[in-house]
PDB file of N, CA and C in Angstrom:
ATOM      1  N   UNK A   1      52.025 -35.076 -56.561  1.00  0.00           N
ATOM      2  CA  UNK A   1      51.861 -33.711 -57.044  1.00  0.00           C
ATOM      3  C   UNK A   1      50.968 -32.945 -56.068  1.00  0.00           C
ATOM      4  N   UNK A   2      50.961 -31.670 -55.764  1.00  0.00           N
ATOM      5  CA  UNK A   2      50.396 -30.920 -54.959  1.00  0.00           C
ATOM      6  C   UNK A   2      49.617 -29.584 -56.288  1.00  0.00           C
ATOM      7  N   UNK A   3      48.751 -28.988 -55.343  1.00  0.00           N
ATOM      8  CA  UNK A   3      48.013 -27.777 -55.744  1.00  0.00           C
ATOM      9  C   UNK A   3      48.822 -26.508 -55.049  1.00  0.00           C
ATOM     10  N   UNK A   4      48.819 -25.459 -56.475  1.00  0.00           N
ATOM     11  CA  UNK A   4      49.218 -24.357 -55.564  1.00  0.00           C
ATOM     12  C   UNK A   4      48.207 -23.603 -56.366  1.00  0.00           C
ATOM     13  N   UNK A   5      48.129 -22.399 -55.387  1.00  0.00           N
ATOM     14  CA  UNK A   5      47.517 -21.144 -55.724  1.00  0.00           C
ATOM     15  C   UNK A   5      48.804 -20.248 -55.905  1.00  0.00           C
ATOM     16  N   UNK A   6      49.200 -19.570 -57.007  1.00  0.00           N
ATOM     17  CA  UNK A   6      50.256 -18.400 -57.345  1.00  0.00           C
ATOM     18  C   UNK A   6      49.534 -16.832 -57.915  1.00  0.00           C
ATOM     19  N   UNK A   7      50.119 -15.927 -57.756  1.00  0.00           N
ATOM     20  CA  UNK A   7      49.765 -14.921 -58.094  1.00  0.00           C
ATOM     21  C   UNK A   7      50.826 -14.350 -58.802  1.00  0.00           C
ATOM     22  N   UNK A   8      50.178 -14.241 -59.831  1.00  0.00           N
ATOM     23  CA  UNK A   8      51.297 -13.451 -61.086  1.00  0.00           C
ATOM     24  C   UNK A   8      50.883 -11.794 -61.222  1.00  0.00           C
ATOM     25  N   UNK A   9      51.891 -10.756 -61.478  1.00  0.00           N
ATOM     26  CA  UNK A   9      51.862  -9.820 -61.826  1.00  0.00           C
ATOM     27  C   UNK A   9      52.295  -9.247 -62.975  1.00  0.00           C
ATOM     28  N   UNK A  10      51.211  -8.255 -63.554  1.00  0.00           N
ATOM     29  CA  UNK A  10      51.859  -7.817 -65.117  1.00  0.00           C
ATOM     30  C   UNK A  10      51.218  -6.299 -65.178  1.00  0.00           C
ATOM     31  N   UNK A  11      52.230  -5.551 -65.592  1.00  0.00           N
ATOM     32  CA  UNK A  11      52.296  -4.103 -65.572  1.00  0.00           C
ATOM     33  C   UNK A  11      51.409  -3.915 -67.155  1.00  0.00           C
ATOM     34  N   UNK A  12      50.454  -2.718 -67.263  1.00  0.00           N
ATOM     35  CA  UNK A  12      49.953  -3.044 -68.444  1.00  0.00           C
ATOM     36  C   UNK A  12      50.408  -1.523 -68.640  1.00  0.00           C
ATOM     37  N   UNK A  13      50.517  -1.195 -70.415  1.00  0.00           N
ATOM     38  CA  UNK A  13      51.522  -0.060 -70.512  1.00  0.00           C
ATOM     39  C   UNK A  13      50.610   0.443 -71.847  1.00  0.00           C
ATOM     40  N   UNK A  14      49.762   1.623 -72.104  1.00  0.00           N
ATOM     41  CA  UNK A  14      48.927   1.880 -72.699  1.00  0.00           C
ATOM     42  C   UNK A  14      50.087   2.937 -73.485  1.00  0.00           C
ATOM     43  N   UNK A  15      50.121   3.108 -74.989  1.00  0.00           N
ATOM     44  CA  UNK A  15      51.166   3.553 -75.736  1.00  0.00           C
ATOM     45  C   UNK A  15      52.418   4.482 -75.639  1.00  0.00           C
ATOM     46  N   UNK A  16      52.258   5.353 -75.421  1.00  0.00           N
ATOM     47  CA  UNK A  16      53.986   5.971 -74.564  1.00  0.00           C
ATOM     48  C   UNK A  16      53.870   5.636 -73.236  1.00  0.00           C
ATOM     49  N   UNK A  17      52.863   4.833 -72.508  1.00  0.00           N
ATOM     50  CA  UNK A  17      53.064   5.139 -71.023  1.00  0.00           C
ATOM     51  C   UNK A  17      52.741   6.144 -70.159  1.00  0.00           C
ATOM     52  N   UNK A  18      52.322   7.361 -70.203  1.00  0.00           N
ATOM     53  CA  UNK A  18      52.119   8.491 -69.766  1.00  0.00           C
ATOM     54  C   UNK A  18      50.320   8.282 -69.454  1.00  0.00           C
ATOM     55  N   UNK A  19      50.505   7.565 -68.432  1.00  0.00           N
ATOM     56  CA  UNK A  19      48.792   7.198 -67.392  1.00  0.00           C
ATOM     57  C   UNK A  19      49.256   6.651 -66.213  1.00  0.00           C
ATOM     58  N   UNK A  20      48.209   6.565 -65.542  1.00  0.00           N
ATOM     59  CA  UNK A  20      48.535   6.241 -64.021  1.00  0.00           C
ATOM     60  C   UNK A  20      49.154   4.746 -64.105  1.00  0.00           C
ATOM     61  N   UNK A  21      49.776   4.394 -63.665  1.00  0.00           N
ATOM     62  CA  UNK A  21      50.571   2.974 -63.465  1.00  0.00           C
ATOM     63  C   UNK A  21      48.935   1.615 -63.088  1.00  0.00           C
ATOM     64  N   UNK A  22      49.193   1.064 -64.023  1.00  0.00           N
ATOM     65  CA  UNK A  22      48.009   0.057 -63.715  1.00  0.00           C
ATOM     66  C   UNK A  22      48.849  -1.469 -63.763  1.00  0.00           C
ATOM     67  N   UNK A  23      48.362  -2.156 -63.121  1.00  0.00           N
ATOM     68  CA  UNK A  23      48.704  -3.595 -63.035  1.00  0.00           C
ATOM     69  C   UNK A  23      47.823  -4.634 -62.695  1.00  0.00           C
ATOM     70  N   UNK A  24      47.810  -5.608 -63.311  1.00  0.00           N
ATOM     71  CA  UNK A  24      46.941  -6.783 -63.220  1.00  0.00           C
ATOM     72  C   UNK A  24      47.207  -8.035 -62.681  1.00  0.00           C
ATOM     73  N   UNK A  25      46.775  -8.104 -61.182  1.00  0.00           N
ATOM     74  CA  UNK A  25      46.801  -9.472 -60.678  1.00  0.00           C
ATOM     75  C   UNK A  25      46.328 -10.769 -60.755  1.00  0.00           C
ATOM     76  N   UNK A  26      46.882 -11.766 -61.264  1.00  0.00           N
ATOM     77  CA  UNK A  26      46.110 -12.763 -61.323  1.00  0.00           C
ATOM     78  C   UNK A  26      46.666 -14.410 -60.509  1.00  0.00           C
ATOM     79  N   UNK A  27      45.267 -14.476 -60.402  1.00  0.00           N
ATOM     80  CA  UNK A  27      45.704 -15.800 -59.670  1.00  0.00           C
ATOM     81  C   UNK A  27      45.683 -17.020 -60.359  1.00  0.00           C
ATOM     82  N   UNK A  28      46.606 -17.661 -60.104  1.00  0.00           N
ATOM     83  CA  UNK A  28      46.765 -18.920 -61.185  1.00  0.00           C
ATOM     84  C   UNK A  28      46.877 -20.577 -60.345  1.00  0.00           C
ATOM     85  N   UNK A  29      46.255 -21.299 -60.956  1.00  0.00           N
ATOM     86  CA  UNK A  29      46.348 -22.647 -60.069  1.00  0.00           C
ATOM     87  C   UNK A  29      47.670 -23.662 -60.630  1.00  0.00           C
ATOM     88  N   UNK A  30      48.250 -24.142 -60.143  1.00  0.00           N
ATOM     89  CA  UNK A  30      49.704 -24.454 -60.653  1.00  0.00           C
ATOM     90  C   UNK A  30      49.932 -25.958 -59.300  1.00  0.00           C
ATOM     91  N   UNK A  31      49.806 -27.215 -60.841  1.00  0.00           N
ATOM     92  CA  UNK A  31      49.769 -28.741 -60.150  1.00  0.00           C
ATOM     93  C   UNK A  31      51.857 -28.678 -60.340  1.00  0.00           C
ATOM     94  N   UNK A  32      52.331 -28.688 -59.410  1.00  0.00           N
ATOM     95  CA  UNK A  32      53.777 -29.181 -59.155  1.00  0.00           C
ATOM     96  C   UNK A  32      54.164 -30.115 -58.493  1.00  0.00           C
ATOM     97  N   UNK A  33      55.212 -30.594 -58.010  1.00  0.00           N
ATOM     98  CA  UNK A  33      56.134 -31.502 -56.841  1.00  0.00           C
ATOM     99  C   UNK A  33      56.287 -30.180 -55.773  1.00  0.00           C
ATOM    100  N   UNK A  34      56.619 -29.444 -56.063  1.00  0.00           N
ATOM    101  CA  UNK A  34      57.194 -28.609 -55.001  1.00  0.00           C
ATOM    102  C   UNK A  34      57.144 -27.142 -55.311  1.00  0.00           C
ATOM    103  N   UNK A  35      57.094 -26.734 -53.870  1.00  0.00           N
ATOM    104  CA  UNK A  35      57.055 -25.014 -53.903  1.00  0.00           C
ATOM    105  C   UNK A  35      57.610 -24.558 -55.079  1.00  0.00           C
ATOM    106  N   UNK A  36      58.973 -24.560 -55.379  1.00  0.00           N
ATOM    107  CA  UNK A  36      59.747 -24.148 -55.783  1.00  0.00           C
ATOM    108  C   UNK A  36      59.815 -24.418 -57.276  1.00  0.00           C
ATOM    109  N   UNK A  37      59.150 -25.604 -57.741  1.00  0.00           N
ATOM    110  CA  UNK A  37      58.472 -25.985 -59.043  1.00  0.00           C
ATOM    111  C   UNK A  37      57.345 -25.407 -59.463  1.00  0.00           C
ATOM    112  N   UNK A  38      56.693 -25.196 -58.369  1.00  0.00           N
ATOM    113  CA  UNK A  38      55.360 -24.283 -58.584  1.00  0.00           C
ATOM    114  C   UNK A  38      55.350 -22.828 -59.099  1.00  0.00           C
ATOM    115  N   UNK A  39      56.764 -22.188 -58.375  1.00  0.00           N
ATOM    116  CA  UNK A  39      57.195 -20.912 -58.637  1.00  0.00           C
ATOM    117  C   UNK A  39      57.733 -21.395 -59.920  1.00  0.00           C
ATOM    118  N   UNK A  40      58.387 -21.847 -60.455  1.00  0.00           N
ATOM    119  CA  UNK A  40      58.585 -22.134 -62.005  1.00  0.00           C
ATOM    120  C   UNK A  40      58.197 -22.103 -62.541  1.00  0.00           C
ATOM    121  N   UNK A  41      57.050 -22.953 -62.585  1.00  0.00           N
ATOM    122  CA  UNK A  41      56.167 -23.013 -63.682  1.00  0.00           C
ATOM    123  C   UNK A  41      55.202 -21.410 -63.527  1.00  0.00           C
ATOM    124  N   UNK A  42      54.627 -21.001 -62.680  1.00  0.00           N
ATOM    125  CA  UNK A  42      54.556 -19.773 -63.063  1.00  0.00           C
ATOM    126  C   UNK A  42      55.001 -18.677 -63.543  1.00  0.00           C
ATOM    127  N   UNK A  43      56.138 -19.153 -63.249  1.00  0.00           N
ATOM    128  CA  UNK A  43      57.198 -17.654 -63.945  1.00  0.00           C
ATOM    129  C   UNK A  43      57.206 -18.009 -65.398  1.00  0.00           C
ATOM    130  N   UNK A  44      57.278 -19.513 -66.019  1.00  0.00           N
ATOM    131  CA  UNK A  44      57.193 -19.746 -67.539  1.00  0.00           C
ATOM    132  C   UNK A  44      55.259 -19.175 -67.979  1.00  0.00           C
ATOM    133  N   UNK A  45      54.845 -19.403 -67.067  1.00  0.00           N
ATOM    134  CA  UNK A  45      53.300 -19.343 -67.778  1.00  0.00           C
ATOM    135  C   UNK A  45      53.108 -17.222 -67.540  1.00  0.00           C
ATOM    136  N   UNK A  46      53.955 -16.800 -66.819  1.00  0.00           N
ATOM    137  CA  UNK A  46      54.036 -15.067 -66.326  1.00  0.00           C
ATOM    138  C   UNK A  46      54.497 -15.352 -68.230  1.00  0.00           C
ATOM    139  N   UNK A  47      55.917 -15.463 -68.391  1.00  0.00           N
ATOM    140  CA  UNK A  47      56.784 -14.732 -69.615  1.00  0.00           C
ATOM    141  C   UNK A  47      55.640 -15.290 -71.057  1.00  0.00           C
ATOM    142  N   UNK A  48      55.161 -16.715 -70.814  1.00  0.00           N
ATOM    143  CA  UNK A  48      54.611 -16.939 -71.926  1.00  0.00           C
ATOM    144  C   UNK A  48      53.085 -16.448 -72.483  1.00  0.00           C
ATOM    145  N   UNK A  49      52.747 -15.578 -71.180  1.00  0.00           N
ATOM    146  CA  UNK A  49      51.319 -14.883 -71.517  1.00  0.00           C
ATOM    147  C   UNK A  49      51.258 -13.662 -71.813  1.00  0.00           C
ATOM    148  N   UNK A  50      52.692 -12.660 -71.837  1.00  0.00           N
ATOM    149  CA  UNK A  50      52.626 -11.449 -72.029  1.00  0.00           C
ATOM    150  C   UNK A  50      52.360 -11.159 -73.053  1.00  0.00           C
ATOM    151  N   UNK A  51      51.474 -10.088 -73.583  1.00  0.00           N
ATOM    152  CA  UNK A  51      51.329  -9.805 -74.810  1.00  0.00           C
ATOM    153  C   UNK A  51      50.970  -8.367 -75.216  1.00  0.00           C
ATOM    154  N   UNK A  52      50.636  -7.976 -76.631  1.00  0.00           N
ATOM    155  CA  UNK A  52      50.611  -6.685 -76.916  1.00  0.00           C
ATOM    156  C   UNK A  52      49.754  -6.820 -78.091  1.00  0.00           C
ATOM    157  N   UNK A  53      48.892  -5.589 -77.847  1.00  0.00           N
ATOM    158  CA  UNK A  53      47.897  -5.702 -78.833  1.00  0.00           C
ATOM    159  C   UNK A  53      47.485  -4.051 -79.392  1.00  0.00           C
ATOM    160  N   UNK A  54      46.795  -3.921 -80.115  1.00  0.00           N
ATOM    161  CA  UNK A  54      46.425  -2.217 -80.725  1.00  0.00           C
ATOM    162  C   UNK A  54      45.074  -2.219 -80.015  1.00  0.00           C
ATOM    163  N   UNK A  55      44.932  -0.776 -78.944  1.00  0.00           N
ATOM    164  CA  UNK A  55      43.457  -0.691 -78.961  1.00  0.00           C
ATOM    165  C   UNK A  55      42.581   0.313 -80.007  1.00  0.00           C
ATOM    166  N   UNK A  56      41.661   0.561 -79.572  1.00  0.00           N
ATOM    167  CA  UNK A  56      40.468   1.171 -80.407  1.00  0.00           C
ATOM    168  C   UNK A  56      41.555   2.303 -80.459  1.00  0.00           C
ATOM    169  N   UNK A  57      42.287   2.828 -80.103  1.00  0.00           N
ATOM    170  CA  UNK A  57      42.799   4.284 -80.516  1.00  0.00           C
ATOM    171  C   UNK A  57      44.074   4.236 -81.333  1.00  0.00           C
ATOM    172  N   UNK A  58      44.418   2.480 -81.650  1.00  0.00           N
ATOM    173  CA  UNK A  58      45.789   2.269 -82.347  1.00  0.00           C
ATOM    174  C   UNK A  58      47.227   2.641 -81.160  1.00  0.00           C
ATOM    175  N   UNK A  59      46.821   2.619 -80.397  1.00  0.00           N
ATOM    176  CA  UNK A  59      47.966   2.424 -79.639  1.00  0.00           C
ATOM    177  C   UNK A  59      48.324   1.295 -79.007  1.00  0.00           C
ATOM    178  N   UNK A  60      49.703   0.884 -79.172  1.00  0.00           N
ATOM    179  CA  UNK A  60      50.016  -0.386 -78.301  1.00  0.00           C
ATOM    180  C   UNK A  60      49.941  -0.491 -77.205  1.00  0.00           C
ATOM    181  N   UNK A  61      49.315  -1.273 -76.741  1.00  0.00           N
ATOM    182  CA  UNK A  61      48.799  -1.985 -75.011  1.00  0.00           C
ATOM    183  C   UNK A  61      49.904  -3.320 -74.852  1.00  0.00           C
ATOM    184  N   UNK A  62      50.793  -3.487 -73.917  1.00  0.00           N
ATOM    185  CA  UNK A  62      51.222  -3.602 -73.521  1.00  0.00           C
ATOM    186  C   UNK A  62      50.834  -4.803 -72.197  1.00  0.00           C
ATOM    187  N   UNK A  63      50.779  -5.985 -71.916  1.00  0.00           N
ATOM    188  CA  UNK A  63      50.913  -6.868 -70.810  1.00  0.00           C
ATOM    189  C   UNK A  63      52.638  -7.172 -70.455  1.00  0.00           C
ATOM    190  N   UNK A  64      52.784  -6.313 -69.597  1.00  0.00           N
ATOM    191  CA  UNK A  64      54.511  -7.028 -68.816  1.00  0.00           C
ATOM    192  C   UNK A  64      54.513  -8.037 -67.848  1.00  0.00           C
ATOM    193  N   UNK A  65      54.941  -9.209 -67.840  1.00  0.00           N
ATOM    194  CA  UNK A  65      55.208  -9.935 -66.506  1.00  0.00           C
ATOM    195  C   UNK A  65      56.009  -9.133 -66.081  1.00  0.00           C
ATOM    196  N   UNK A  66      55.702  -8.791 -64.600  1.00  0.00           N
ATOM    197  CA  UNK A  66      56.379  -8.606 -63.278  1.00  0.00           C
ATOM    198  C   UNK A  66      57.415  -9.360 -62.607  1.00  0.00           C
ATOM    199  N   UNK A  67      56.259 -10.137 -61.761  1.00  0.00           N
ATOM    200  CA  UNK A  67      56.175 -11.455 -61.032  1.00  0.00           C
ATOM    201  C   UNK A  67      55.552 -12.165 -60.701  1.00  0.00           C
ATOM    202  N   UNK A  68      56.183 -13.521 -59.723  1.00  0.00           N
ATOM    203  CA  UNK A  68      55.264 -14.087 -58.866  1.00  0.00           C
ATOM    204  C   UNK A  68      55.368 -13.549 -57.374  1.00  0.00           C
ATOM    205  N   UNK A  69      54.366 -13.322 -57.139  1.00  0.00           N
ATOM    206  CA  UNK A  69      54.253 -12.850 -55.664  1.00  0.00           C
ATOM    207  C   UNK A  69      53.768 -13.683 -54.678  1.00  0.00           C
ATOM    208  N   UNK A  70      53.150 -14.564 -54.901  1.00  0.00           N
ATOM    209  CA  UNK A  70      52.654 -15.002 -53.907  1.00  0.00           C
ATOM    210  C   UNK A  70      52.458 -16.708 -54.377  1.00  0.00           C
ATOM    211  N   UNK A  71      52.658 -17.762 -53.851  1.00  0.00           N
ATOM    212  CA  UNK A  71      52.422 -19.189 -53.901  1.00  0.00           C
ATOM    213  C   UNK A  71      52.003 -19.596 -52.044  1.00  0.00           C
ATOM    214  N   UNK A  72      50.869 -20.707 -52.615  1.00  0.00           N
ATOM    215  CA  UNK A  72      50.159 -21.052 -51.458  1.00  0.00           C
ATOM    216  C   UNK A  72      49.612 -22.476 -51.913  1.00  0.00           C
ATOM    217  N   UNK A  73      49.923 -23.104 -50.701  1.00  0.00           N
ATOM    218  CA  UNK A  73      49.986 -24.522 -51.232  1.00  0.00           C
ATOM    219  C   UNK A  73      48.496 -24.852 -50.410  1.00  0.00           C
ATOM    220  N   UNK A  74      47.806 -25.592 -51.810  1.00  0.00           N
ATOM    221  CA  UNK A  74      46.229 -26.380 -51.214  1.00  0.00           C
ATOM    222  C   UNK A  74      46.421 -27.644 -50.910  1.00  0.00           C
ATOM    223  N   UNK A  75      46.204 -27.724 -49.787  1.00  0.00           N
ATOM    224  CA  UNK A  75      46.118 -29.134 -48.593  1.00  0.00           C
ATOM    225  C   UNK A  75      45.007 -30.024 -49.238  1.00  0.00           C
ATOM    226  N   UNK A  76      43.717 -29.325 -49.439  1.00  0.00           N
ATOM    227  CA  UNK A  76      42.756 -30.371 -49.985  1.00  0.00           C
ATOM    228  C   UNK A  76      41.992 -29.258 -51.485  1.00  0.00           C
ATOM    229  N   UNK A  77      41.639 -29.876 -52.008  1.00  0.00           N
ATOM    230  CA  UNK A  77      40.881 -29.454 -53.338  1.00  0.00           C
ATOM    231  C   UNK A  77      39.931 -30.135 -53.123  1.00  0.00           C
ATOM    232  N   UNK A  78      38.981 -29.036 -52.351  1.00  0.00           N
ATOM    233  CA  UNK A  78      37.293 -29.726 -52.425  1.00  0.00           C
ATOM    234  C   UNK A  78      36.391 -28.640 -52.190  1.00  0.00           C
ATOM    235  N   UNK A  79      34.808 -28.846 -52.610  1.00  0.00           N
ATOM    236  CA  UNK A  79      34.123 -27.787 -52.512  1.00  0.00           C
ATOM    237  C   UNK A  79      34.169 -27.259 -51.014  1.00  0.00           C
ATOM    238  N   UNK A  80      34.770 -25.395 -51.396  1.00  0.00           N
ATOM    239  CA  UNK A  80      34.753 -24.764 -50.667  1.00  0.00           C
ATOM    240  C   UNK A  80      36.278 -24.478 -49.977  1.00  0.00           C
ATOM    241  N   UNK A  81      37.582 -24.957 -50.793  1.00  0.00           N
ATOM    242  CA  UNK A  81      38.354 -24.618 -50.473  1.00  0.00           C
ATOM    243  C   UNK A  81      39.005 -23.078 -50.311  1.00  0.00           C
ATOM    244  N   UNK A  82      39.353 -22.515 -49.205  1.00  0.00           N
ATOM    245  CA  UNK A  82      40.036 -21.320 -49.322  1.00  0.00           C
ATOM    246  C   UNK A  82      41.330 -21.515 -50.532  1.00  0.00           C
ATOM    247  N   UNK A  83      41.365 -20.255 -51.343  1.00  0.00           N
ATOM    248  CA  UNK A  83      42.295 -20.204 -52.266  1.00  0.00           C
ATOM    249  C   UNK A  83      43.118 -18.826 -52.291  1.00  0.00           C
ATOM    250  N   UNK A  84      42.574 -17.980 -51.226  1.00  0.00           N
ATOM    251  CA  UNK A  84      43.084 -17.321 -51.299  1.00  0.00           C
ATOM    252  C   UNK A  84      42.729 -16.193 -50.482  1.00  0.00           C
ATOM    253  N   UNK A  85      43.201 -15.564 -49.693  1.00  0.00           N
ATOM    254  CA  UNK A  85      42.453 -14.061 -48.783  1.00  0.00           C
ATOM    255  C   UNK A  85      43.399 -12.913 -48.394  1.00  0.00           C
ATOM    256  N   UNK A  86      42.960 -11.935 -48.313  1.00  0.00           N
ATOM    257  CA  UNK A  86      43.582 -10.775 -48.208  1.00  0.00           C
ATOM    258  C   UNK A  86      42.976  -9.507 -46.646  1.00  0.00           C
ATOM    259  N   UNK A  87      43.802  -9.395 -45.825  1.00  0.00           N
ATOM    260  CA  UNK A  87      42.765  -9.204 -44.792  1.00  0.00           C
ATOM    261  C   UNK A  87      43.270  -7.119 -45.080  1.00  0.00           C
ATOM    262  N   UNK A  88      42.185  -6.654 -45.141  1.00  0.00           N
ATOM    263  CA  UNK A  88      41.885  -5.132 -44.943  1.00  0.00           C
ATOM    264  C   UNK A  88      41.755  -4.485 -43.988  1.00  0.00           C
ATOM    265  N   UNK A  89      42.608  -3.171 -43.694  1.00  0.00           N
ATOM    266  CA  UNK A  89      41.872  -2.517 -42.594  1.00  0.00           C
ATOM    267  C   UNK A  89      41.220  -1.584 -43.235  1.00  0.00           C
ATOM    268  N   UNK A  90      40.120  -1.104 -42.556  1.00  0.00           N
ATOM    269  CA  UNK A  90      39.702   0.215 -43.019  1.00  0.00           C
ATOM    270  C   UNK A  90      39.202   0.954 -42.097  1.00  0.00           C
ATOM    271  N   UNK A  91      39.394   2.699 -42.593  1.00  0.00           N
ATOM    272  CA  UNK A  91      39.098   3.895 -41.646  1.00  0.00           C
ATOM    273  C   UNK A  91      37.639   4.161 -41.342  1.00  0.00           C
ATOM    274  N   UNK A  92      36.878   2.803 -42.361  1.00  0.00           N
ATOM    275  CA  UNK A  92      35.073   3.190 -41.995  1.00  0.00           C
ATOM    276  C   UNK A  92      34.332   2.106 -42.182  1.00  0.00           C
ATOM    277  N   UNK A  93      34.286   0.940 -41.033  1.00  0.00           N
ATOM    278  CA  UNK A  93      33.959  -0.352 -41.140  1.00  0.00           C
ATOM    279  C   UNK A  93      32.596  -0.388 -42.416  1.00  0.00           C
ATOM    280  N   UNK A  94      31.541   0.687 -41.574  1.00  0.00           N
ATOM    281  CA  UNK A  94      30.419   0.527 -42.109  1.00  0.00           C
ATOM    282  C   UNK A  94      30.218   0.974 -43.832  1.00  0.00           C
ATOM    283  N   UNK A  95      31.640   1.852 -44.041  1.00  0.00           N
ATOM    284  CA  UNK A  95      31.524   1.904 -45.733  1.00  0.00           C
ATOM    285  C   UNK A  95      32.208   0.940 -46.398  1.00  0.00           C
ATOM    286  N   UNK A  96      32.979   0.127 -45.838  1.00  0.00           N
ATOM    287  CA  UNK A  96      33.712  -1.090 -46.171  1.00  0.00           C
ATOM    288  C   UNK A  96      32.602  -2.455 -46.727  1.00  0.00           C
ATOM    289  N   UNK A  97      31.670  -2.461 -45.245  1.00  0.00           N
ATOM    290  CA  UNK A  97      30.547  -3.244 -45.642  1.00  0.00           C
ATOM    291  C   UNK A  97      29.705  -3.976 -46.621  1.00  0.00           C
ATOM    292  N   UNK A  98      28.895  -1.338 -47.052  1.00  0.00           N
ATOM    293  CA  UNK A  98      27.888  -1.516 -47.754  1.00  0.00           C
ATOM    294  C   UNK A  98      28.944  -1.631 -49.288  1.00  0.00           C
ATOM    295  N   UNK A  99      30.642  -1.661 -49.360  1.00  0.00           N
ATOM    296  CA  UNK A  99      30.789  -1.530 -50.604  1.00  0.00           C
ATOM    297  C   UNK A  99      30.953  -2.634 -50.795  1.00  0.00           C
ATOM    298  N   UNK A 100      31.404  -4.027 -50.020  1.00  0.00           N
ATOM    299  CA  UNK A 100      31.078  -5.700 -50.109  1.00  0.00           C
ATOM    300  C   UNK A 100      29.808  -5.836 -50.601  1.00  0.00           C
ATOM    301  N   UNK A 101      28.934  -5.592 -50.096  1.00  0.00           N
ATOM    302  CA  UNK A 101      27.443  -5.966 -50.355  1.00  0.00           C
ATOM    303  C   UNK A 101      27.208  -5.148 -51.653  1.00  0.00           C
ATOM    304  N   UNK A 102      27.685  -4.278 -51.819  1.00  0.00           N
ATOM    305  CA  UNK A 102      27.352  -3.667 -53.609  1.00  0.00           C
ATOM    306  C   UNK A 102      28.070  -4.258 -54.370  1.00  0.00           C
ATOM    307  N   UNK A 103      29.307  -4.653 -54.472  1.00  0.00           N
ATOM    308  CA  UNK A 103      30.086  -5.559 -54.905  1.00  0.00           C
ATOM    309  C   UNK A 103      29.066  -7.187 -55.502  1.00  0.00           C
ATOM    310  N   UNK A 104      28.594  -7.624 -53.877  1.00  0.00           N
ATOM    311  CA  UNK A 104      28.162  -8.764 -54.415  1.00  0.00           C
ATOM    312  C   UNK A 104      26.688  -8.779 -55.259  1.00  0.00           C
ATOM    313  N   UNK A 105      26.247  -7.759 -55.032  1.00  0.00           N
ATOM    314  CA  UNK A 105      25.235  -7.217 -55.821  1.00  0.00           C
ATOM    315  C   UNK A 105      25.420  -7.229 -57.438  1.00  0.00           C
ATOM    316  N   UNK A 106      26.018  -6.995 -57.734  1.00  0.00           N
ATOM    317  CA  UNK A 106      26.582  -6.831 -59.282  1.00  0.00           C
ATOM    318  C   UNK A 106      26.931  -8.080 -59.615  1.00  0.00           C
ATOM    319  N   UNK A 107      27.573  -8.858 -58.803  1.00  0.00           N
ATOM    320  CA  UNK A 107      27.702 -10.566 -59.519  1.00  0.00           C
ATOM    321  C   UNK A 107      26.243 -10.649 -59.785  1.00  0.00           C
ATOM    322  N   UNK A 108      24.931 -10.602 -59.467  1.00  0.00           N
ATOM    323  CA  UNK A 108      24.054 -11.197 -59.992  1.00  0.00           C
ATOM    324  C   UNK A 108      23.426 -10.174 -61.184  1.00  0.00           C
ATOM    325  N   UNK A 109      24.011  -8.843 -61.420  1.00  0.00           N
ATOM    326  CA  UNK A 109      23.306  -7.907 -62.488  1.00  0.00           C
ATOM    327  C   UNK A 109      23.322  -8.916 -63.517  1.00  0.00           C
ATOM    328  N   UNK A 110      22.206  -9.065 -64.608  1.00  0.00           N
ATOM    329  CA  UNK A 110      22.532  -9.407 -65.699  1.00  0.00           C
ATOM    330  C   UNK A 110      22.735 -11.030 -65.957  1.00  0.00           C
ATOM    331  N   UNK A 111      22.395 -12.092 -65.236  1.00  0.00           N
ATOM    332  CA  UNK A 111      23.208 -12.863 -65.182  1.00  0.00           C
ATOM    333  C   UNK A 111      21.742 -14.081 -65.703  1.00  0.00           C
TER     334      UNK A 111
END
């Protein structure tokens, strides 16, 4: 059996729909035989997590599976494995930076 890293997508749909298009990525760890088992089983764990619920305003909220977008197979499972990266460009290195470092700032608010 192997490790994968998959990324599932699900459109979230706040009661008629009429808001900016939001979607929720998530990454999921998925033990298979093969790529292609791996993509399976995520697509059953995408359809079997969608759900719908009432918020504070009584409107139905909405989780849609999408897809899977992305599978990545882990070579080793040990502290400090990469699981996953996304490389950015940006038009202003130095505001890119200080918004990493505010970012990691807030993991420790509160904690």
């Amino acid at each position: 059996m192997n490790w994968y890293v998959t990324k599932l997508v699900f459109r979230i749909v706040s009661g008629d729909g009429n808001h900016p298009a939001q979607f929720d990525e998530q990454l999921r760890l998925i033990n298979a035989d093969t790529e292609k088992n791996a993509f399976e089983k995520a697509n059953k764990i995408g359809r079997e997590v969608q759900d719908s619920f009432s918020n504070a305003q009584k409107q139905t909220v909405k989780w849609q599976f999408v897809d899977v977008t992305e599978i990545n197979r882990l070579h080793d499972l040990t502290d400090g494995t990469e699981l996953h990266y996304q490389i950015h460009e940006a038009p202003d290195a130095e505001l890119y930076i200080a918004w990493a470092h505010h970012r990691s700032a807030l993991l420790t608010v509160n904690k």
